[in-house]
N, C-alpha and C. Protein backbone atom coordinates (compact mmCIF):
# COMPACT_ATOMS: atom_id res chain seq x y z
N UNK A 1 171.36 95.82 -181.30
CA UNK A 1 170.07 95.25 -181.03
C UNK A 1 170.12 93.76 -181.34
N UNK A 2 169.49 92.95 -180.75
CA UNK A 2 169.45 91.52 -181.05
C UNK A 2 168.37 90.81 -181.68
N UNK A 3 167.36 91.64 -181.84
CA UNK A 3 166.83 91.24 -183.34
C UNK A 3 166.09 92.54 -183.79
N UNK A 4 165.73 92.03 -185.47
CA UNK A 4 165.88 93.32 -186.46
C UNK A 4 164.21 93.04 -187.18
N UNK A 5 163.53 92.28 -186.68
CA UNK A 5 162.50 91.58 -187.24
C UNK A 5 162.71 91.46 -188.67
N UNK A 6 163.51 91.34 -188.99
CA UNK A 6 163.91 91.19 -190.74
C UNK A 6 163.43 89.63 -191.09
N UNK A 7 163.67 88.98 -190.29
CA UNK A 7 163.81 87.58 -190.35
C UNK A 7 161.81 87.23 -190.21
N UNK A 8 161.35 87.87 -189.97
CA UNK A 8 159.80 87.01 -188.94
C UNK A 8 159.73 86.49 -190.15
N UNK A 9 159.18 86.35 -191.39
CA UNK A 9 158.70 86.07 -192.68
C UNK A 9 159.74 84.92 -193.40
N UNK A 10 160.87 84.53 -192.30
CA UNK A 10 161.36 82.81 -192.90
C UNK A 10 162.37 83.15 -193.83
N UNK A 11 162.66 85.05 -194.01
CA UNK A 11 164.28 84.46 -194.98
C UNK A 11 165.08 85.04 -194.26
N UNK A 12 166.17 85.56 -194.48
CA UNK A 12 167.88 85.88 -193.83
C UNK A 12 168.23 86.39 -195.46
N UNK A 13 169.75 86.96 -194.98
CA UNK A 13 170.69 87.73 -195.78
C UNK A 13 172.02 87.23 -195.22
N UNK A 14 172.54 86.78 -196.04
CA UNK A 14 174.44 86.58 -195.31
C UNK A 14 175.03 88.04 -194.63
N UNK A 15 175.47 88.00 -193.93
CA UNK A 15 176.27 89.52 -193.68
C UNK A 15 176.70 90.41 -194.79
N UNK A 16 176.40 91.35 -195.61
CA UNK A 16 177.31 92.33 -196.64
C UNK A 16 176.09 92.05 -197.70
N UNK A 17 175.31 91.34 -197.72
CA UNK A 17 174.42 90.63 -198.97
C UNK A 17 173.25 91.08 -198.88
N UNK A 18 173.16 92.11 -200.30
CA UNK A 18 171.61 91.84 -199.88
C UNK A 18 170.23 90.97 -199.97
N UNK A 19 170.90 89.73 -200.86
CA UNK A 19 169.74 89.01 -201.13
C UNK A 19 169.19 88.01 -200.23
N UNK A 20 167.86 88.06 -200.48
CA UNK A 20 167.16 87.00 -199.41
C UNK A 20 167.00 86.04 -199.84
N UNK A 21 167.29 84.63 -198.72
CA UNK A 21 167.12 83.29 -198.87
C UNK A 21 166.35 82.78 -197.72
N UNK A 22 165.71 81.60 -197.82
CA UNK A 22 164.86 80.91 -197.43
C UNK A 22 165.68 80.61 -196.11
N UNK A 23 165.62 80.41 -194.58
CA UNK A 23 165.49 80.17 -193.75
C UNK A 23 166.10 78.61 -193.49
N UNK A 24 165.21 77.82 -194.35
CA UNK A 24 165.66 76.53 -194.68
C UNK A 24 166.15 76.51 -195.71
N UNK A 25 166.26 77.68 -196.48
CA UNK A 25 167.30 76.76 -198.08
C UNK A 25 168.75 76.14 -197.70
N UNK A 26 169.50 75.52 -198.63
CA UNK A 26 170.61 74.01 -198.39
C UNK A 26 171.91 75.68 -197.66
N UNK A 27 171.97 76.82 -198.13
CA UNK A 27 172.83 77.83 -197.81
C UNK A 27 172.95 78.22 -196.63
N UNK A 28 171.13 78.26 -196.15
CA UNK A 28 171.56 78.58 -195.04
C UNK A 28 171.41 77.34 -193.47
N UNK A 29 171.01 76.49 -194.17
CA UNK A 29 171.35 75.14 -193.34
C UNK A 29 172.94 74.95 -193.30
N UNK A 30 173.46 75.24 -194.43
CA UNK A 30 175.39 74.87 -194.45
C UNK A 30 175.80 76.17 -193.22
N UNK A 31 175.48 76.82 -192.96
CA UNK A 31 175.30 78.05 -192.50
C UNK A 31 175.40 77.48 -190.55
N UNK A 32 174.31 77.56 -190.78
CA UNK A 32 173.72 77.23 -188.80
C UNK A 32 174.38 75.68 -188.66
N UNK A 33 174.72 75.08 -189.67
CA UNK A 33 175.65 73.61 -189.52
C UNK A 33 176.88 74.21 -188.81
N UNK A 34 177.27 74.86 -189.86
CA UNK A 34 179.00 74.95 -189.27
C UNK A 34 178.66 76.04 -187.92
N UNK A 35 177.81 76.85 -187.60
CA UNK A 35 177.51 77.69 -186.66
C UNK A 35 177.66 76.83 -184.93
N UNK A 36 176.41 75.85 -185.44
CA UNK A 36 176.56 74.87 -184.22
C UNK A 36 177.38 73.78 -184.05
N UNK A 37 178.38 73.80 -184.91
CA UNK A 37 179.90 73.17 -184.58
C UNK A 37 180.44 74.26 -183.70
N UNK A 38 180.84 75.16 -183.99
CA UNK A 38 181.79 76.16 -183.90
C UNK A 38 181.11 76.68 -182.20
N UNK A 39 179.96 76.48 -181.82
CA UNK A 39 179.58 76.71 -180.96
C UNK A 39 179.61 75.57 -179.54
N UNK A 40 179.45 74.55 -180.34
CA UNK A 40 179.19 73.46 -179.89
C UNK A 40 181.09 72.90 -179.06
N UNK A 41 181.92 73.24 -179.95
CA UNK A 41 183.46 73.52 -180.01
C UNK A 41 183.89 74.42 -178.54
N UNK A 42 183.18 75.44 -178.40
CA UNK A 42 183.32 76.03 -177.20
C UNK A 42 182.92 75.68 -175.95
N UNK A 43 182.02 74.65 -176.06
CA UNK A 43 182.02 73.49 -174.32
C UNK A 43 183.79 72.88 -174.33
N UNK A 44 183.98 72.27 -175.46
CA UNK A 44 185.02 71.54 -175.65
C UNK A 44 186.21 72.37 -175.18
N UNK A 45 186.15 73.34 -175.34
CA UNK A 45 187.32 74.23 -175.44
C UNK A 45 187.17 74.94 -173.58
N UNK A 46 186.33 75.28 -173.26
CA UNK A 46 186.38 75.40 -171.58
C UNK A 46 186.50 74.47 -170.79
N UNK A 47 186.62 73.24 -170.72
CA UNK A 47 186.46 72.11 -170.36
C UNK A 47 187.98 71.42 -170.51
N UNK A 48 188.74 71.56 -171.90
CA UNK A 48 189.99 71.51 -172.17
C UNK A 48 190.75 72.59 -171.56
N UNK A 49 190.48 73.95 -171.32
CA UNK A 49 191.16 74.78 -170.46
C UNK A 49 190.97 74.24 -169.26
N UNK A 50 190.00 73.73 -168.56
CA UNK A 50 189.57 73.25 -167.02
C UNK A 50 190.85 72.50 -166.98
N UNK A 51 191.23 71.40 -167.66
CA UNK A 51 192.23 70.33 -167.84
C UNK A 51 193.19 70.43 -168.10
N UNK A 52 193.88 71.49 -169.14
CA UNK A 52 195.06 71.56 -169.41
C UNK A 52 195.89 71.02 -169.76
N UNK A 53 194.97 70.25 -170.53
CA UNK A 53 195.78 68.88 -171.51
C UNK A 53 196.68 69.83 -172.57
N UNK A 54 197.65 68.93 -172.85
CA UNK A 54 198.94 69.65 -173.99
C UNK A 54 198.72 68.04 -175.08
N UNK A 55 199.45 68.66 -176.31
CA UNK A 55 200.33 67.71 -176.96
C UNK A 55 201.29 68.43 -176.79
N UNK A 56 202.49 67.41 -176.38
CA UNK A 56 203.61 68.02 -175.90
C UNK A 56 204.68 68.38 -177.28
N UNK A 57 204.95 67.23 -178.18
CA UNK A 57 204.69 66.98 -179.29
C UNK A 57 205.32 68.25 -180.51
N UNK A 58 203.78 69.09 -180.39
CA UNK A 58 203.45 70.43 -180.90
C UNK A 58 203.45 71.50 -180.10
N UNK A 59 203.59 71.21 -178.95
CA UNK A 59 203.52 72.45 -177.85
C UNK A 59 202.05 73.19 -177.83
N UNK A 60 200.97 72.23 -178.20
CA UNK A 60 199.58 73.38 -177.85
C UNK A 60 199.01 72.79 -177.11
N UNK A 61 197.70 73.57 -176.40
CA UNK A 61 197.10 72.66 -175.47
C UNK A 61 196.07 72.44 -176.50
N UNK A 62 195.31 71.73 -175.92
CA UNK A 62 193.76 71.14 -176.59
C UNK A 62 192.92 72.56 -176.79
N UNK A 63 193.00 73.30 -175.99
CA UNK A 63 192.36 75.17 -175.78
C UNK A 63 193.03 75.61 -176.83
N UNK A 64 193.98 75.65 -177.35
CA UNK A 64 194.57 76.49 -178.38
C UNK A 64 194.21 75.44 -179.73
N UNK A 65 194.34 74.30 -180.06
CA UNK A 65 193.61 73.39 -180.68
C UNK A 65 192.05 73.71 -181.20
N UNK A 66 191.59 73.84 -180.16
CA UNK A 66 190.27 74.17 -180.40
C UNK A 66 189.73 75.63 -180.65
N UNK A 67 190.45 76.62 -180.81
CA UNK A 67 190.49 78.03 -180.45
C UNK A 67 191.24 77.98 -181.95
N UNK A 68 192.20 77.42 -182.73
CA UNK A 68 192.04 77.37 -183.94
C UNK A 68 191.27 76.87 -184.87
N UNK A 69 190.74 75.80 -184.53
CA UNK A 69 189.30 75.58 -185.36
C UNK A 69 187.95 75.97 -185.41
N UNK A 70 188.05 76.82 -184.03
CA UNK A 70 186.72 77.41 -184.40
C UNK A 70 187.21 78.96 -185.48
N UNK A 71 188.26 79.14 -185.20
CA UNK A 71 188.50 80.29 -186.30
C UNK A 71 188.73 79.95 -187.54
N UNK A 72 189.19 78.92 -188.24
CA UNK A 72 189.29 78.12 -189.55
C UNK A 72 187.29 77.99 -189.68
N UNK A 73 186.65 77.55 -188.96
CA UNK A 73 185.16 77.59 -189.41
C UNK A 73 184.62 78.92 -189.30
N UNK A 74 184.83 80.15 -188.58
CA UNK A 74 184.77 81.28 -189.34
C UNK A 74 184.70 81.52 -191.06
N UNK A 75 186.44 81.07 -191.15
CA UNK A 75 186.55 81.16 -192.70
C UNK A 75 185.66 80.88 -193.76
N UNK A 76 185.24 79.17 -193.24
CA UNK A 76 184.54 78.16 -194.08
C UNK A 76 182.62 78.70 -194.11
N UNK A 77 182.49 79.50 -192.98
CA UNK A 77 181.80 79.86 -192.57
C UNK A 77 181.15 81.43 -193.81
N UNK A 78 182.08 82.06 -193.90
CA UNK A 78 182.65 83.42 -194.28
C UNK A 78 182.54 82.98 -195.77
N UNK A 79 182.94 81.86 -196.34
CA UNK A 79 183.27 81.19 -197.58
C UNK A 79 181.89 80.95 -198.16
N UNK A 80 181.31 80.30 -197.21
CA UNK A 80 180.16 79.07 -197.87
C UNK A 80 178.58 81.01 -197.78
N UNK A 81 178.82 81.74 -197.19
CA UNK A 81 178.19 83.05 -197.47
C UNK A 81 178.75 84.27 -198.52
N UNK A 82 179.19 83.93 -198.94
CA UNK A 82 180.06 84.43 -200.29
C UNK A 82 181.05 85.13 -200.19
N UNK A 83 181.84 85.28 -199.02
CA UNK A 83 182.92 86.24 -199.29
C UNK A 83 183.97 85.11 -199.69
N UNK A 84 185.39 85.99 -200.33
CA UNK A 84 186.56 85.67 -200.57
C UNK A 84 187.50 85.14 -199.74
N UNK A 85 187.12 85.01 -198.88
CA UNK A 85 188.01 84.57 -197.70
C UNK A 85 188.39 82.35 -198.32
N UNK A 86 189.39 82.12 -197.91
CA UNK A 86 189.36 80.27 -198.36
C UNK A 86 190.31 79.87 -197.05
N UNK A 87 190.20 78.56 -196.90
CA UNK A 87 190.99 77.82 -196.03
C UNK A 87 192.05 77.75 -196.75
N UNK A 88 193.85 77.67 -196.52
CA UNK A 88 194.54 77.26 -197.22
C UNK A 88 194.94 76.09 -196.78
N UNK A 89 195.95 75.74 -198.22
CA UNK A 89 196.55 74.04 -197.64
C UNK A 89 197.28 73.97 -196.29
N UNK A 90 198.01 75.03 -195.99
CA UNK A 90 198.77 74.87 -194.88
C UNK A 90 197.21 74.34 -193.28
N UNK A 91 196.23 75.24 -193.77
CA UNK A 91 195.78 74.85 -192.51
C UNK A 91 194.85 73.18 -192.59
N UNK A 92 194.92 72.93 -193.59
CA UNK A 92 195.17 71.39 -193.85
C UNK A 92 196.29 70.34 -193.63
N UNK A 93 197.34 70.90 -193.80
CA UNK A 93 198.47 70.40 -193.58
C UNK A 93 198.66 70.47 -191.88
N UNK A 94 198.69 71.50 -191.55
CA UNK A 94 198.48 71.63 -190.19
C UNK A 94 197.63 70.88 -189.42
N UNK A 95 196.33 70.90 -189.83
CA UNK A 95 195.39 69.71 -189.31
C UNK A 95 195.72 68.33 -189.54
N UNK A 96 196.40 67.75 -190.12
CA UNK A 96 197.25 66.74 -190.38
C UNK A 96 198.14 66.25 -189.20
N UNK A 97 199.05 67.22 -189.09
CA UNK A 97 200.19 66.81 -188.27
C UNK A 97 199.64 66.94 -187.10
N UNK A 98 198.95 67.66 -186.17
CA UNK A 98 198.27 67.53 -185.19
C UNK A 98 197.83 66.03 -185.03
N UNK A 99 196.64 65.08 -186.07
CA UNK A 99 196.60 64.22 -185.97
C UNK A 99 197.41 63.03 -185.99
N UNK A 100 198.76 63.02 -187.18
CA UNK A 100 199.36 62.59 -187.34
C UNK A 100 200.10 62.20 -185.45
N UNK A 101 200.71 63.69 -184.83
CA UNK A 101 200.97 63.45 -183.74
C UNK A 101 200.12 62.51 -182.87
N UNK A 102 199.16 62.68 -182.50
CA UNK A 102 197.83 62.11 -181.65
C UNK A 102 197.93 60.52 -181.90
N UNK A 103 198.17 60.55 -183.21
CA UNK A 103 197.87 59.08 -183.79
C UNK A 103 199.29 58.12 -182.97
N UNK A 104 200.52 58.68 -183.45
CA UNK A 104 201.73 58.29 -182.96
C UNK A 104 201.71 57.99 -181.70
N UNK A 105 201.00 58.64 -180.72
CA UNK A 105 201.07 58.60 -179.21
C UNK A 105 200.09 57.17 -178.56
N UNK A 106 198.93 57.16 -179.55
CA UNK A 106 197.58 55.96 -179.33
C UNK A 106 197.71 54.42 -179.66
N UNK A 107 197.39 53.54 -179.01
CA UNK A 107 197.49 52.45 -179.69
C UNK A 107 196.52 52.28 -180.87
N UNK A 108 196.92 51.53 -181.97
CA UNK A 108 196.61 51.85 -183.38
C UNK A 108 194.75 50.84 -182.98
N UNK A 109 194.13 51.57 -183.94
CA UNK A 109 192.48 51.43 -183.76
C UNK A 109 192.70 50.37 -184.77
N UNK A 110 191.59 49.35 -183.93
CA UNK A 110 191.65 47.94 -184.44
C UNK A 110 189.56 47.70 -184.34
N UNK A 111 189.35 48.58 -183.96
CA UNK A 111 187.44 49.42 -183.78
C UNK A 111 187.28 50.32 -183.82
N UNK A 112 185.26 50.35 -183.93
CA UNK A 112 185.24 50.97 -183.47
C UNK A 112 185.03 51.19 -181.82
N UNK A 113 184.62 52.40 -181.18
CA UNK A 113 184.91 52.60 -180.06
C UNK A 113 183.80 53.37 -179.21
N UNK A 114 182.89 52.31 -178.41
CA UNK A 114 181.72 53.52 -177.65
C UNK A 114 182.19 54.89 -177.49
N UNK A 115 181.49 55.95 -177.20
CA UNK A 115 181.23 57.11 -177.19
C UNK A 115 181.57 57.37 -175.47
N UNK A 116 182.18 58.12 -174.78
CA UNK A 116 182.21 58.29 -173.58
C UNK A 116 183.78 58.34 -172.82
N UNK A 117 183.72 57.72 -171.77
CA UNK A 117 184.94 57.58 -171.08
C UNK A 117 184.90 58.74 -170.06
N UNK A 118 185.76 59.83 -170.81
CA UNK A 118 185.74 60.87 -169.81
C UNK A 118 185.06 61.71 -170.39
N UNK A 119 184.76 62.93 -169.83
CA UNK A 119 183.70 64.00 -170.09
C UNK A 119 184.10 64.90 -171.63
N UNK A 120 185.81 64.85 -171.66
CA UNK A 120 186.06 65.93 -172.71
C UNK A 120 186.17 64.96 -173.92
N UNK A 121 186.16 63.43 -173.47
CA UNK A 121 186.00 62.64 -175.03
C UNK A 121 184.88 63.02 -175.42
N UNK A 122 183.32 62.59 -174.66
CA UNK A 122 182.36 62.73 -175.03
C UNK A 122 182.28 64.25 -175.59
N UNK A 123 182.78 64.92 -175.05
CA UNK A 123 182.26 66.46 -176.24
C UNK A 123 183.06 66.23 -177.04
N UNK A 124 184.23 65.62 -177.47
CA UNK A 124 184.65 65.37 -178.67
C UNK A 124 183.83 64.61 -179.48
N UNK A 125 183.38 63.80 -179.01
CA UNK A 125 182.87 62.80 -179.98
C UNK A 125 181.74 63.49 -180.58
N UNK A 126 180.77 64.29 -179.92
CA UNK A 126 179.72 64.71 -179.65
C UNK A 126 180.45 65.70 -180.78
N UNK A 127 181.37 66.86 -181.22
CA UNK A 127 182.06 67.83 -181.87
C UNK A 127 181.61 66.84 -182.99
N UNK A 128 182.53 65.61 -183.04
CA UNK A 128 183.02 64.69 -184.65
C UNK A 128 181.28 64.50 -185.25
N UNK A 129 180.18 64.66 -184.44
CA UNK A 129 179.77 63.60 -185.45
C UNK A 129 178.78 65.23 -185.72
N UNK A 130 178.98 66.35 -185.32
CA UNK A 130 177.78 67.05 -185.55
C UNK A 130 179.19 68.27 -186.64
N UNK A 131 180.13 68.04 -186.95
CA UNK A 131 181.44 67.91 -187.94
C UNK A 131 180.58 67.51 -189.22
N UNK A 132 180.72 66.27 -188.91
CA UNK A 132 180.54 65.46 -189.84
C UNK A 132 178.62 65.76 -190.74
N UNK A 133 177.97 66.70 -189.64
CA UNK A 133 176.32 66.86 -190.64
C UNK A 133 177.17 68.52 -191.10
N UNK A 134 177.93 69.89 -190.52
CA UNK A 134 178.42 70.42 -191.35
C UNK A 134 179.14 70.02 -192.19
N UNK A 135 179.63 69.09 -192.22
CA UNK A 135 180.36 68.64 -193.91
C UNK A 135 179.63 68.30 -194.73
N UNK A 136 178.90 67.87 -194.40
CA UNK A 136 177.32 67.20 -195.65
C UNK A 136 176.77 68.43 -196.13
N UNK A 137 176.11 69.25 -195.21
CA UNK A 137 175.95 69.99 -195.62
C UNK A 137 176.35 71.39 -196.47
N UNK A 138 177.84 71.39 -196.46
CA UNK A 138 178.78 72.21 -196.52
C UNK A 138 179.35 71.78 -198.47
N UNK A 139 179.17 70.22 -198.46
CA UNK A 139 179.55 69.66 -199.50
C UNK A 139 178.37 69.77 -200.51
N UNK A 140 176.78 69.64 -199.76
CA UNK A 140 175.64 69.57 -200.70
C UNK A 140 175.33 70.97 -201.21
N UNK A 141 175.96 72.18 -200.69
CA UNK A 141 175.76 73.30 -201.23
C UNK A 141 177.07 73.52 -202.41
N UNK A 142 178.05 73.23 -202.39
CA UNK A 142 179.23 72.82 -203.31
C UNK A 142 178.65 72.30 -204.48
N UNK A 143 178.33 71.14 -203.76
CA UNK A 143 177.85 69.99 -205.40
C UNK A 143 176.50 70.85 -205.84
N UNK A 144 175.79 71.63 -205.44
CA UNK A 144 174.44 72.17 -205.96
C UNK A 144 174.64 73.46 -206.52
N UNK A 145 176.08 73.75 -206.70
CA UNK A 145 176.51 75.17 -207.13
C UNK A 145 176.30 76.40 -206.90
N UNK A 146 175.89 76.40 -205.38
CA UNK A 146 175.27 77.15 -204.48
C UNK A 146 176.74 77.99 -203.90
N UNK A 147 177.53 77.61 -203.86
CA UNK A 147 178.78 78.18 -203.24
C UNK A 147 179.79 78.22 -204.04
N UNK A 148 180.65 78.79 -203.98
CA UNK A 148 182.26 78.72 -205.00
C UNK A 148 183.11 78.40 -203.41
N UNK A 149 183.50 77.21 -203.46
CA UNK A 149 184.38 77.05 -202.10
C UNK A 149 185.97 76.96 -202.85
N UNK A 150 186.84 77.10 -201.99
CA UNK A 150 188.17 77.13 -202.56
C UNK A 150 188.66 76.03 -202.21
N UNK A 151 189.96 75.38 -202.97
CA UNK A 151 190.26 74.59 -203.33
C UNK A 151 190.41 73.50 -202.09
N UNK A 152 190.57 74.32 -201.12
CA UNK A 152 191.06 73.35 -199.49
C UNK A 152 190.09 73.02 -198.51
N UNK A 153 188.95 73.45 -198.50
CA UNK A 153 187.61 73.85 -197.60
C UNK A 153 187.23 72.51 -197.60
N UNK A 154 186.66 71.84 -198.28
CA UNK A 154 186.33 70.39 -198.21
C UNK A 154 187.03 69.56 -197.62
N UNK A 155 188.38 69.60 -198.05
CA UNK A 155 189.25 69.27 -197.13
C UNK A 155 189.77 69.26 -195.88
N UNK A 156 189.56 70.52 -195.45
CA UNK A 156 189.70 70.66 -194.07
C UNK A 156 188.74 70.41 -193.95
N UNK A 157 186.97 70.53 -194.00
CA UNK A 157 186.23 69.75 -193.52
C UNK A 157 186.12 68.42 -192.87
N UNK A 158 186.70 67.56 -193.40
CA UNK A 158 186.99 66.04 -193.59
C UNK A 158 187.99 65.57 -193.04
N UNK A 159 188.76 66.52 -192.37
CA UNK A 159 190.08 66.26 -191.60
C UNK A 159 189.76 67.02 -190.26
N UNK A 160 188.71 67.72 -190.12
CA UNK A 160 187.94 68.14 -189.00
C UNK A 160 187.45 66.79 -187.87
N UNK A 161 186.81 66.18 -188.83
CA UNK A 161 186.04 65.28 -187.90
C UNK A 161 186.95 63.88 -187.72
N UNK A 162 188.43 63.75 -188.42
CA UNK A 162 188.96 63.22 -188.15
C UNK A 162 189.71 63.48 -186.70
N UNK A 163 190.55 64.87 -186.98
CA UNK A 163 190.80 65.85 -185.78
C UNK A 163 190.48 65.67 -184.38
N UNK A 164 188.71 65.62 -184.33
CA UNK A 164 188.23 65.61 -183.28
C UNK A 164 187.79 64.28 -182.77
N UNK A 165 187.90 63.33 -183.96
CA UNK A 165 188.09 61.77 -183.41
C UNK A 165 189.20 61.70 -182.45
N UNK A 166 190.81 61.82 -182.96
CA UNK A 166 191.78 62.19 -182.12
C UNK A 166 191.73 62.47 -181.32
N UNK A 167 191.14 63.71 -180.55
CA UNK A 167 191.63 64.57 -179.78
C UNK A 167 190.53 63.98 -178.55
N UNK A 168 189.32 63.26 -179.05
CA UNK A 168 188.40 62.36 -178.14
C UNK A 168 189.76 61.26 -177.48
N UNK A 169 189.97 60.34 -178.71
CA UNK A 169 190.84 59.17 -178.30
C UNK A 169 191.73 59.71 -177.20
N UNK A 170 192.34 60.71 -177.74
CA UNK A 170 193.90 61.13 -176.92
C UNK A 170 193.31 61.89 -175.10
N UNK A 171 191.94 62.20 -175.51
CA UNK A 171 191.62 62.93 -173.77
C UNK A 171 191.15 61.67 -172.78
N UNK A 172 190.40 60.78 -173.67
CA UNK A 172 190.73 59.39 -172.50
C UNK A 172 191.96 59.10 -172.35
N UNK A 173 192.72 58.38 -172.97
CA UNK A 173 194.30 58.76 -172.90
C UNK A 173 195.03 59.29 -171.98
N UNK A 174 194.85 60.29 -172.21
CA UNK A 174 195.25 61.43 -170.90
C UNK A 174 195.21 60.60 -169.88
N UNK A 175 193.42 61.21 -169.84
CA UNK A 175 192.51 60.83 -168.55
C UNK A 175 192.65 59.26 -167.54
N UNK A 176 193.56 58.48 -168.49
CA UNK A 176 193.68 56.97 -167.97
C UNK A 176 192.68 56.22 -168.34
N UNK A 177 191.80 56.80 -169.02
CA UNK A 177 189.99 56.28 -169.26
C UNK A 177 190.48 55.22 -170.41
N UNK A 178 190.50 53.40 -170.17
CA UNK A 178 190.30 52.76 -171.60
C UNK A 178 189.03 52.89 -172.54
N UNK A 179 189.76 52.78 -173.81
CA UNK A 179 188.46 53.07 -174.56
C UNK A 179 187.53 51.22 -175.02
N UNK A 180 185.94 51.65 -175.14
CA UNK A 180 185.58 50.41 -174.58
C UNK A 180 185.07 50.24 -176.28
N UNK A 181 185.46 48.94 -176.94
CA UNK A 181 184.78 48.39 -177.58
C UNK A 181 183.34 48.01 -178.01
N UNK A 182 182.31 48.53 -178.84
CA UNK A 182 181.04 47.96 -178.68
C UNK A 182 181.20 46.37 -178.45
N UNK A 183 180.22 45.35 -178.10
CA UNK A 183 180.13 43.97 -177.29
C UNK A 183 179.50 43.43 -178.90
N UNK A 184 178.56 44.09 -179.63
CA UNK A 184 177.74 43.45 -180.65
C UNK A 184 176.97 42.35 -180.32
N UNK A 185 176.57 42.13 -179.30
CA UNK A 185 175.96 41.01 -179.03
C UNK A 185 174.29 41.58 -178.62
């Protein structure tokens, strides 16, 4: 069934839990944050299959790229609602060298860089910066002792929205699209 009317009265339950929280409390905002990344991730990810961009590099495409991070925000996801589940270092480390690669291939950023170009930057970019309100939020339930996150979760957070800075830069790239400088004027 797709809804349980449990909810009309403004609270929720994590999956397995029975306790109720506020609708808007900071838990379950960290909650529908990383939700509408992870969702938001899947334009990105049909759109990168449309294209069939690779790093050649690592041998993945941008679809398999993105098809691992929305399952790493599962975890973080899974984490920040109390189960045992944690990101480990490797998939930090891993998120690393992906960029690390990306970076090697780009001419080195000397700006910043309007938003746009081709269609799969803009959902990247569009990914990085709505990344970047699940990490806030993800971090303000951390610092408020609302969550027990494991030792790597923040981390990969923060190397998320780096990630998808990359993977913006590198699909103009691709695409032949230069990336345009704001004018500041």
């Amino acid at each position: 069934m797709f809804f349980t009317r449990k909810g009309d009265k403004g609270t929720t339950t994590t999956y397995g839990c029975d306790q109720k929280m506020s609708k808007s409390s900071a838990v379950a905002e960290a909650l529908g944050s990383l939700d509408e990344i992870n969702s938001y991730l899947g334009l990105a990810k049909v759109d990168s299959k449309n294209k069939g961009y690779k790093i050649l590099a690592i041998t993945k495409t941008f679809e398999q790229i993105v098809h691992e991070i929305q399952q790493n925000l599962f975890i973080v996801q899974a984490e920040v609602a109390g189960f045992s589940m944690h990101i480990d270092s490797q998939k930090v480390t891993d998120t690393e060298k992906i960029i690390e690669v990306i970076e090697s291939e780009l001419p080195p950023i000397k700006t910043f860089f309007i938003s746009g170009g081709s269609e799969l930057a803009a959902l990247f970019d569009t990914a990085r910066t709505i990344a970047r309100r699940a990490e806030r939020r993800v971090v303000a339930v951390s610092e408020e002792g609302k969550v027990k996150l494991g030792d790597h979760s923040l981390a990969y957070m923060n190397r998320l929205s780096s990630l998808l800075y990359a993977l913006a830069r590198y699909s103009n790239h691709v695409a032949g699209v230069s990336e345009e400088a704001p004018a500041y004027k």
